[in-house]
Protein backbone atom coordinates (compact mmCIF):
# COMPACT_ATOMS: atom_id res chain seq x y z
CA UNK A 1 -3.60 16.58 -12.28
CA UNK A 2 -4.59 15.87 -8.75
CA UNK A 3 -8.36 15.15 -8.48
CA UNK A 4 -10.29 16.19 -4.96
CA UNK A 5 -12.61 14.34 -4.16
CA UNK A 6 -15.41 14.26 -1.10
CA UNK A 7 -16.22 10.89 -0.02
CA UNK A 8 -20.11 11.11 1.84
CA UNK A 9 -19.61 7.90 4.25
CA UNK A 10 -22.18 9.15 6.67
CA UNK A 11 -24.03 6.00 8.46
CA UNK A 12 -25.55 5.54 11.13
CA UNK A 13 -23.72 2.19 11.78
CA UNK A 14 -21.33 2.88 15.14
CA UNK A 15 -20.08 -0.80 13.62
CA UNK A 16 -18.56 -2.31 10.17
CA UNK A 17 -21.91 -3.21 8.06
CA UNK A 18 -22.04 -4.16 4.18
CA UNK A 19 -22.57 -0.05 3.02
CA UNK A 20 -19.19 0.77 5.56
CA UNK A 21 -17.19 -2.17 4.37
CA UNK A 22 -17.58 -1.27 1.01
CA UNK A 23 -16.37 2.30 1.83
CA UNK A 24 -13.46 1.41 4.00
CA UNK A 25 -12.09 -0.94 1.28
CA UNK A 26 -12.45 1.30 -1.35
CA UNK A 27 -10.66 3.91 0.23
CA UNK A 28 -8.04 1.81 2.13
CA UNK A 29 -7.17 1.04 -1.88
CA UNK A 30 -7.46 4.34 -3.08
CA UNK A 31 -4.85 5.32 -0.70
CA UNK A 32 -2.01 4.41 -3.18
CA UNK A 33 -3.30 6.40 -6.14
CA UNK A 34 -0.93 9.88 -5.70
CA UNK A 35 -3.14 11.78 -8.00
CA UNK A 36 -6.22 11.32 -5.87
CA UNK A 37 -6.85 13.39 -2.79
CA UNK A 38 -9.83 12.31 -0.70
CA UNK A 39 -11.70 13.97 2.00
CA UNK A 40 -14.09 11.40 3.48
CA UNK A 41 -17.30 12.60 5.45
CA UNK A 42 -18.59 11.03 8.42
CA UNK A 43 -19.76 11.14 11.64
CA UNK A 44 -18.23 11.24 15.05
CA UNK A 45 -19.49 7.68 15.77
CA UNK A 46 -17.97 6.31 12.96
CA UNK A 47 -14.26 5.53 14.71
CA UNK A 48 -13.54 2.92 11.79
CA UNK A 49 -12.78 5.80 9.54
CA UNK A 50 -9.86 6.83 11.36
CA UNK A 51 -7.77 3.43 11.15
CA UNK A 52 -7.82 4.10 7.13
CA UNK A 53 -6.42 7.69 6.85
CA UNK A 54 -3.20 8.34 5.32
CA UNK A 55 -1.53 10.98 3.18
CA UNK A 56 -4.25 11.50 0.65
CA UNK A 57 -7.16 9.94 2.85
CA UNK A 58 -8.36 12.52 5.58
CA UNK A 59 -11.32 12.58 7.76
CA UNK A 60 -14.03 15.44 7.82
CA UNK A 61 -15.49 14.13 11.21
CA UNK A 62 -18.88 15.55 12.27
CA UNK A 63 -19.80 16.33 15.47
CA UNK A 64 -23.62 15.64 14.65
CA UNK A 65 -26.49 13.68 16.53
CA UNK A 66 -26.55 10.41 14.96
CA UNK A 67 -30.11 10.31 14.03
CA UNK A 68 -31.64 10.28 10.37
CA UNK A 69 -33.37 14.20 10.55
CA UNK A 70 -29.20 15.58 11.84
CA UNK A 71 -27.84 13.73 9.68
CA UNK A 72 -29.83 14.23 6.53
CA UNK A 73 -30.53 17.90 7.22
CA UNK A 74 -26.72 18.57 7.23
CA UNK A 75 -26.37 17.01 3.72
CA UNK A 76 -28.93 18.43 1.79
CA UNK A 77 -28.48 22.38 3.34
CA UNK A 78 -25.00 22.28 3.64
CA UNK A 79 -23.25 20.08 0.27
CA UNK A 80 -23.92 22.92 -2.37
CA UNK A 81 -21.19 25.42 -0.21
CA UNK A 82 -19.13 22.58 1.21
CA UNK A 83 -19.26 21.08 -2.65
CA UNK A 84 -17.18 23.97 -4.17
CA UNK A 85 -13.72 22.75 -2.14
CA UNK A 86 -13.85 19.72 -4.81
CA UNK A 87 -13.58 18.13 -8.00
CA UNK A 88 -16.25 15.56 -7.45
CA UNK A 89 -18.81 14.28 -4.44
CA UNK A 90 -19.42 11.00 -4.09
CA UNK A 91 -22.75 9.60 -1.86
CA UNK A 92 -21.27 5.94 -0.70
CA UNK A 93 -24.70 5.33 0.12
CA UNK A 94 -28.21 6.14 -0.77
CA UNK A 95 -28.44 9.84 0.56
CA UNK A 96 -30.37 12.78 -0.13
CA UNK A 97 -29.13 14.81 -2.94
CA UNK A 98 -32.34 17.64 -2.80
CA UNK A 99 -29.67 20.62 -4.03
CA UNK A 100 -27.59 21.01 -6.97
CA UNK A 101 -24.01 21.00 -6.12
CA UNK A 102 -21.18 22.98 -7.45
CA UNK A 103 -19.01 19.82 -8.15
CA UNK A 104 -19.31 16.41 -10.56
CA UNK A 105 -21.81 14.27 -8.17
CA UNK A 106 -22.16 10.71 -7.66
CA UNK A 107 -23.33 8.41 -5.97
CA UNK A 108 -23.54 4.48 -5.12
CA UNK A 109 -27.09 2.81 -5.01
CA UNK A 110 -26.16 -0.60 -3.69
CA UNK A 111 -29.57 -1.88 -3.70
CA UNK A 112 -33.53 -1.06 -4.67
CA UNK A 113 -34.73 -2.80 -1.83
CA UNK A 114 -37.86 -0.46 -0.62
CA UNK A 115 -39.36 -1.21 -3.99
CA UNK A 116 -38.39 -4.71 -4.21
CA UNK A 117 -38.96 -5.52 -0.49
CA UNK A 118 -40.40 -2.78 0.96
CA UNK A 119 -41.57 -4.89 4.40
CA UNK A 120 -37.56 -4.27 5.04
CA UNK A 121 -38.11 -0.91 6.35
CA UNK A 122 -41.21 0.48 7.99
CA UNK A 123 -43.88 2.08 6.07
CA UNK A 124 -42.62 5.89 6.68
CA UNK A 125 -38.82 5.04 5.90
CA UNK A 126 -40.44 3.33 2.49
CA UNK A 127 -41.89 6.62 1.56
CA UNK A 128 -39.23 8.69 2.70
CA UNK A 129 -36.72 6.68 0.66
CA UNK A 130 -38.55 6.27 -2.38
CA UNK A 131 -39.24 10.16 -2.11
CA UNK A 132 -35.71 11.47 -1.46
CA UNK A 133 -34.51 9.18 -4.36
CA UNK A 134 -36.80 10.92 -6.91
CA UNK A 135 -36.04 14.19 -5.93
CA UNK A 136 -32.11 13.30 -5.68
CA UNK A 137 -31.73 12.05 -8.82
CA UNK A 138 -31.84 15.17 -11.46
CA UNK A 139 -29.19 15.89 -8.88
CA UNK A 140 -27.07 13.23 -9.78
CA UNK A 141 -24.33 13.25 -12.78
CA UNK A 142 -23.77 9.78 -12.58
CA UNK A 143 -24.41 6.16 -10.41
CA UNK A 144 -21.88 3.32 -9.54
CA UNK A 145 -23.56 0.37 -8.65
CA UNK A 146 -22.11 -3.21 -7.42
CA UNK A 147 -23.90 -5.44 -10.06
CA UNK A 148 -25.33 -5.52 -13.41
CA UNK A 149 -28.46 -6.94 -11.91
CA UNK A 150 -28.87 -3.39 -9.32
CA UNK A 151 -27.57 -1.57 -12.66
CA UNK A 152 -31.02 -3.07 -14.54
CA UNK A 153 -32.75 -2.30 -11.54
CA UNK A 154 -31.69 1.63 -11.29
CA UNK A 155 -32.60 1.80 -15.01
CA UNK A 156 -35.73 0.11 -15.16
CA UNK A 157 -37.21 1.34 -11.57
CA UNK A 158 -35.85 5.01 -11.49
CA UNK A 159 -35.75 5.54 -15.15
CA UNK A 160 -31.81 6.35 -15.02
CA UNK A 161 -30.49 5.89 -18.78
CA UNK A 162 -28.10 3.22 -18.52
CA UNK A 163 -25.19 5.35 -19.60
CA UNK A 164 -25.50 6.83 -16.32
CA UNK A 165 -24.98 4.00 -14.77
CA UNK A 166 -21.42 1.62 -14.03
CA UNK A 167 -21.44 -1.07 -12.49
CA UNK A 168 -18.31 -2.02 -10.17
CA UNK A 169 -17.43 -4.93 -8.61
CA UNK A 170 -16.70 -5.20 -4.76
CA UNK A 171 -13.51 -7.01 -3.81
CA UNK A 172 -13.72 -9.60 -0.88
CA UNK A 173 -10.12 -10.26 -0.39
CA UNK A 174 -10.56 -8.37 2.88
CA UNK A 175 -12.00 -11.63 4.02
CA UNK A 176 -9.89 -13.92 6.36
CA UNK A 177 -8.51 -16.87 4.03
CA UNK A 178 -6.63 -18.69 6.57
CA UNK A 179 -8.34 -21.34 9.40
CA UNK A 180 -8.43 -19.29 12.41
CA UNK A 181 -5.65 -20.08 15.07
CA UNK A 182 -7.69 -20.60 18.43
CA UNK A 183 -10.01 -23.06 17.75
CA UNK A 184 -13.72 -23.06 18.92
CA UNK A 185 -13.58 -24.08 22.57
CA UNK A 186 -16.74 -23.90 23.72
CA UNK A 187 -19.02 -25.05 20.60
CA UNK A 188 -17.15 -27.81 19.32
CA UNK A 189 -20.37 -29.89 19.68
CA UNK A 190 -21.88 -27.91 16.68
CA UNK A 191 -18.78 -28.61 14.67
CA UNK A 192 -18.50 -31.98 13.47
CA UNK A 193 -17.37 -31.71 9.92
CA UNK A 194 -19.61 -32.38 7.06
CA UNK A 195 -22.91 -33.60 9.65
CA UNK A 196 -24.72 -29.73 8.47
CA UNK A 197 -25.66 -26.90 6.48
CA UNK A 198 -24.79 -23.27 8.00
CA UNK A 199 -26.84 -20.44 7.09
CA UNK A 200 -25.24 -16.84 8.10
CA UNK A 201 -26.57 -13.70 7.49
CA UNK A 202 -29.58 -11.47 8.86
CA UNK A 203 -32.10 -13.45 10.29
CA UNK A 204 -34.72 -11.35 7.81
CA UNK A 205 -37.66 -12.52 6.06
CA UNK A 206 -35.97 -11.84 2.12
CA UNK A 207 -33.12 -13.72 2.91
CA UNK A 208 -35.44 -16.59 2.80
CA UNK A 209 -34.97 -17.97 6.18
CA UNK A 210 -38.81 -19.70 6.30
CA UNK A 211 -37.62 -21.51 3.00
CA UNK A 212 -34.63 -22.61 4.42
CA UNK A 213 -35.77 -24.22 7.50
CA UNK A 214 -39.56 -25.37 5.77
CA UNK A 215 -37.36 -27.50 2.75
CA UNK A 216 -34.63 -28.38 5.59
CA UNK A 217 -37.45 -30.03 7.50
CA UNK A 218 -38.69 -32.03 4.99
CA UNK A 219 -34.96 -32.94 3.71
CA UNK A 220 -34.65 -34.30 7.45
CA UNK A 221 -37.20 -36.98 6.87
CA UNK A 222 -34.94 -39.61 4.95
CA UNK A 223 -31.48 -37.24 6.04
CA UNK A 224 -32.49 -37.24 10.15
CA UNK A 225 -28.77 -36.84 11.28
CA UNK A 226 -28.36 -33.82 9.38
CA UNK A 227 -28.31 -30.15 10.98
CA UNK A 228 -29.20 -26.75 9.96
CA UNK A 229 -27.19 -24.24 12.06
CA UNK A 230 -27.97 -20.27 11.73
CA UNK A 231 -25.82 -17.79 12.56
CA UNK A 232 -26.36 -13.94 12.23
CA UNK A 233 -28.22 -10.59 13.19
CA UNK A 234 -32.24 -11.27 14.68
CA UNK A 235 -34.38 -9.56 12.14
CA UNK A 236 -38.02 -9.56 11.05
CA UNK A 237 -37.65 -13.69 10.77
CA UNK A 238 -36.70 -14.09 14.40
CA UNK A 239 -40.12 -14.99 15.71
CA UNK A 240 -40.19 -17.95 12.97
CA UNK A 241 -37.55 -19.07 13.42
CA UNK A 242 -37.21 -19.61 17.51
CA UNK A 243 -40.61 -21.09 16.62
CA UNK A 244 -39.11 -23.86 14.60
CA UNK A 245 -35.46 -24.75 16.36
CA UNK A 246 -35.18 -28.07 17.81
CA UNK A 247 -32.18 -30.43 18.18
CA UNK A 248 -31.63 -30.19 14.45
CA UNK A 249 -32.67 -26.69 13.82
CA UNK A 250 -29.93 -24.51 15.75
CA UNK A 251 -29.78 -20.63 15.91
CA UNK A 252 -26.64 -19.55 17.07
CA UNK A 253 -26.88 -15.67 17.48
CA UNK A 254 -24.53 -13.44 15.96
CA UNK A 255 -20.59 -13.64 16.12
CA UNK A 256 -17.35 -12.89 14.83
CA UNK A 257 -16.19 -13.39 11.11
CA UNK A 258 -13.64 -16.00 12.43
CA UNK A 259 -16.07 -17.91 14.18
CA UNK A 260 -17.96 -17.97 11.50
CA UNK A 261 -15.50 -18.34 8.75
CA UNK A 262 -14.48 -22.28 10.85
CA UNK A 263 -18.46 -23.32 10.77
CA UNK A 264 -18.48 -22.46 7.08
CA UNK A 265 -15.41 -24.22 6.72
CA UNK A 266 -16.64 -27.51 8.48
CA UNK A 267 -20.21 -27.74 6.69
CA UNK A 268 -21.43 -29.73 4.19
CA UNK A 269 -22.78 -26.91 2.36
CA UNK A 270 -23.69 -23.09 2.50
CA UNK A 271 -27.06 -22.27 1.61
CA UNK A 272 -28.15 -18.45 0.82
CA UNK A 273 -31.39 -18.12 -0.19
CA UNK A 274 -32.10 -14.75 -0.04
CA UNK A 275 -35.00 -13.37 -2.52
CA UNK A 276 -33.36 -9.74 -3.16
CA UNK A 277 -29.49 -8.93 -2.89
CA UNK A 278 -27.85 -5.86 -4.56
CA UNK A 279 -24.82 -7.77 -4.42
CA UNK A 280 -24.46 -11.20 -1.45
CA UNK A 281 -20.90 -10.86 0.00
CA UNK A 282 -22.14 -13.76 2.46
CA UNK A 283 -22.09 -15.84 -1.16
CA UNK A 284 -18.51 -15.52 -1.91
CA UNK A 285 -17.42 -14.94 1.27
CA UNK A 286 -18.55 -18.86 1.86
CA UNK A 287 -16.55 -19.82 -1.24
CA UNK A 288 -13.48 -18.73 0.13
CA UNK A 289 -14.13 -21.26 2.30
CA UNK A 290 -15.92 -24.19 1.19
CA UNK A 291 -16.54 -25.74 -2.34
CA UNK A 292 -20.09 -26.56 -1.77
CA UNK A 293 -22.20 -23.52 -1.83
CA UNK A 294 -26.53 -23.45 -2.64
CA UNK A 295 -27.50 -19.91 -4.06
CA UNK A 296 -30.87 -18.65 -5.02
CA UNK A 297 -30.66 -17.96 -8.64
CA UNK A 298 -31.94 -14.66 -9.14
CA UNK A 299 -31.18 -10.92 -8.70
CA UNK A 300 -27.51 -10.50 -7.51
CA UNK A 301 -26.74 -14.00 -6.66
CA UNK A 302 -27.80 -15.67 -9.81
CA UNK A 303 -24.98 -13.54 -11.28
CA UNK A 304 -22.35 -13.51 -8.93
CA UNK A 305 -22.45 -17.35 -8.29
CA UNK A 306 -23.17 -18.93 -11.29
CA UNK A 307 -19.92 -19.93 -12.02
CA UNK A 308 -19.34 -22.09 -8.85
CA UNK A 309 -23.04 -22.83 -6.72
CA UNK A 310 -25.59 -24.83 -6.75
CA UNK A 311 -28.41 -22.73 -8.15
CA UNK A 312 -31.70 -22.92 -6.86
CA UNK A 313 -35.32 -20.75 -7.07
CA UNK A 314 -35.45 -19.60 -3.63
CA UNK A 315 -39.36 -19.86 -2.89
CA UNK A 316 -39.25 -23.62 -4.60
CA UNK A 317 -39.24 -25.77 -1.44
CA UNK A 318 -39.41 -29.29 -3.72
CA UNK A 319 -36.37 -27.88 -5.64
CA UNK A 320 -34.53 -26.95 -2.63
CA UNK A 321 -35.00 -30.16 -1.13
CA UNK A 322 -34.02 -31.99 -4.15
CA UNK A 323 -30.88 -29.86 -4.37
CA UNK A 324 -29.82 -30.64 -0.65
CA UNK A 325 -30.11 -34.73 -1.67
CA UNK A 326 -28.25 -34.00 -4.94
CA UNK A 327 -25.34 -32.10 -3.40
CA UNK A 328 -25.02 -34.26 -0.18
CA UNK A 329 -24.88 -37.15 -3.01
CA UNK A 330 -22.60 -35.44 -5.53
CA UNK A 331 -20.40 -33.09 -3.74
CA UNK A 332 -18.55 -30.63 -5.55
CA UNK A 333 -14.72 -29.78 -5.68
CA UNK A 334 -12.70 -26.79 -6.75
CA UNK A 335 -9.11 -27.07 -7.49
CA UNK A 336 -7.63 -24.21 -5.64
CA UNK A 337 -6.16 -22.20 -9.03
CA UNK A 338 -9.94 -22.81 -10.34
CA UNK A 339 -11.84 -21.30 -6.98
CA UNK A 340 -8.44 -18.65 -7.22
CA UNK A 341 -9.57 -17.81 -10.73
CA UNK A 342 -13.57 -17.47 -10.19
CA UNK A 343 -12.48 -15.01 -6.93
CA UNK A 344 -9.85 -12.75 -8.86
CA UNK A 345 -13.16 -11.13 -10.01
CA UNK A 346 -13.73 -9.78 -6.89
CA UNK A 347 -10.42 -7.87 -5.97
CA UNK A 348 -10.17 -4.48 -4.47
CA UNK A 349 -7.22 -3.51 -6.16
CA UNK A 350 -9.35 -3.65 -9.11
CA UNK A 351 -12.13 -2.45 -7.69
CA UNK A 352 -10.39 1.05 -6.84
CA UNK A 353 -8.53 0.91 -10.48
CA UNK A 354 -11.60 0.96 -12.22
CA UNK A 355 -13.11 3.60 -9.58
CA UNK A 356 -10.11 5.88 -10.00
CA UNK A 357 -10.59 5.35 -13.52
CA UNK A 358 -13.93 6.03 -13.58
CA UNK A 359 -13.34 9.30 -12.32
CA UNK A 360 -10.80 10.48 -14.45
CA UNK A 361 -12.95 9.97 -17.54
CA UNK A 362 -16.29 11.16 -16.55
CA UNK A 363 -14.29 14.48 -15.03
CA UNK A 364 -12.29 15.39 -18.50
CA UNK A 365 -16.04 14.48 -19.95
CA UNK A 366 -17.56 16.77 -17.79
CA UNK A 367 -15.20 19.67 -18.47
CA UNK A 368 -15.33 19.14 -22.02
CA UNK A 369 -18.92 19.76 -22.09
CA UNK A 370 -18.13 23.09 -19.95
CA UNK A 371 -15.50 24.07 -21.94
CA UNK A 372 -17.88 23.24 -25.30
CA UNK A 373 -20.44 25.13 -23.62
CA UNK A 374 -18.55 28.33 -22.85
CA UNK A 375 -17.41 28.29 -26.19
CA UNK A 376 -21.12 28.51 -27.65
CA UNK A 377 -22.01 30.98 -25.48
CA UNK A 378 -18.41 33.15 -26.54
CA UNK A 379 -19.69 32.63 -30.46
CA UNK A 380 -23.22 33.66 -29.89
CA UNK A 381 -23.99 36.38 -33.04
């Protein structure tokens, strides 16, 4: 039986962020499943949408203003008719839900962070967020998630019974594996292998950028041809950490995943420190490329790296120190079947198997429960 099913992918993001790559590679997989037919929702700005359609993945494209009031105001007055067209609606992203709809309804919470880290948005998108999410979720039928630590969270914060929560892995095999053909040209300077730790990611306070560079600094003091490069988004860490670069402390700016992917390549290590990830692609994504990675060891990461990083508290300077000398010292190495092995977790083939899955079973659930229902009311004395 074919299953319909409206995919909500409506961002603001005119670019590929974490919340769109996730959609996009979901999709692009779903694409071979014949007995799914999905309708994906999203705004005129969102071009990337386009390059994934096919014969069962269209594009509802809306011609809205791409700010938060157009686009939210669509959603929440508009899903209950639009809803009846199909089997099941599925939010990508955190969304308001304020309506009932008139098909199955889920939705993916990748991360809690406006109760975890609330100094991530401003104080009025806190409160709006943590508002619309209490409202949305009686509205809700069920919750993917990308982690078993975000599936604690969504039970324990929002009070969600944990049977209506999954959690599914992302796949990163979308990732380039392969050393980049051009070469750097004009940074090769930065690039001398195994002479610094890269950092990439958003230049943002939880990420644990001012932990980085503070236990980096002291590291230098017996280490003082070591570098610390930084490469990613400006966010609300910016201001510390132009105050701190020197010729050892580099920021780099933002760039392309191939640029990136040869630094990562060339460093000693990888460090991601962040306080508060739903999930850390940046953490795998460096293992594709180099066997020496240093992870904080809670929320997301702790789980997602354990089997292959250095593990670290991310607000113990001393211990991040010590676990710079120790890895600088004692390098590691992964056979390439092993790092193969610890990866195969993360597949997108899988990913949209267990999705499509997923589906199937909560949908005959869902209609058995109608169908008991009906069957009550039909035997009522």
């Amino acid at each position: 039986m074919l299953t319909k099913i409206l995919f909500v992918a409506l961002t603001e993001n005119q670019v590929v962020r974490g919340v769109e790559r996730y959609s996009i590679e979901l999709l692009r997989h779903l694409s071979t499943q014949n007995d799914l037919e999905v309708t994906v929702l999203c705004g005129a700005w969102q071009k990337y949408f386009r390059t994934i359609e096919s014969k069962n993945i269209r594009c509802n494209v809306l011609n809205l203003p791409n700010n938060k009031i157009a686009r939210h105001a669509y959603l929440i007055f508009n899903m209950p008719r639009i809803s009846r067209m199909f089997d099941v609606v599925h939010y990508a992203n955190t969304l308001p839900v304020l309506f009932r709809n008139r098909a199955y309804t889920m939705a993916t919470i990748h991360d809690l962070a406006e109760y975890y880290f609330p100094e991530k948005y401003s104080y009025l998108q806190t409160v709006y967020r943590k508002k619309m999410l209490k409202l949305s979720i009686r509205n809700i039928d069920h919750f993917l998630t990308v982690s078993n630590f975000s599936k604690q969270s969504i039970s324990d914060v929002l009070q969600v019974s944990k049977d209506r929560v999954t959690c599914i892995y992302p796949g990163i095999n979308h990732l380039p594996m392969e050393q980049p053909v051009n070469p750097i040209s004009n940074k090769d300077q930065y690039l001398a292998k195994d002479s610094y730790f890269l950092y990439f990611g958003a230049i943002e306070k939880s990420k644990g950028i001012e932990e980085l560079v503070t236990a980096f600094s002291k590291f230098r003091l017996k280490a003082p041809d070591f570098k610390l490069y930084l490469i990613g988004k400006p966010a609300n860490a910016i201001n510390f950490l132009t105050s701190k670069t020197d010729d050892h402390i580099q920021y780099l700016g933002y760039t392309s995943d191939e640029i990136v992917a040869q630094y990562a390549r060339n460093a000693k290590a990888v460090i991601n420190l962040s306080k508060f990830e739903g999930f850390g692609f940046p953490v795998l994504e460096a293992f594709t490329h180099n066997d020496n990675i240093i992870s904080s060891n809670t929320t997301s990461l702790g789980e997602i790296s354990r089997s292959f990083a250095w593990q670290v508290s991310p607000v113990d300077l001393d211990a991040i120190e010590q676990t710079m000398r120790e890895l600088v010292a004692h390098p590691k190495k992964f056979e390439a079947e092993e790092k193969a092995k610890i990866l195969s977790q993360f597949d997108w083939n899988k990913t949209a198997h267990e999705y499509q899955k997923l589906v199937k079973n909560l949908i005959a659930m869902s209609r058995g429960e109608l169908n008991q229902a009906r069957n009550s009311t039909l035997n009522l004395p």
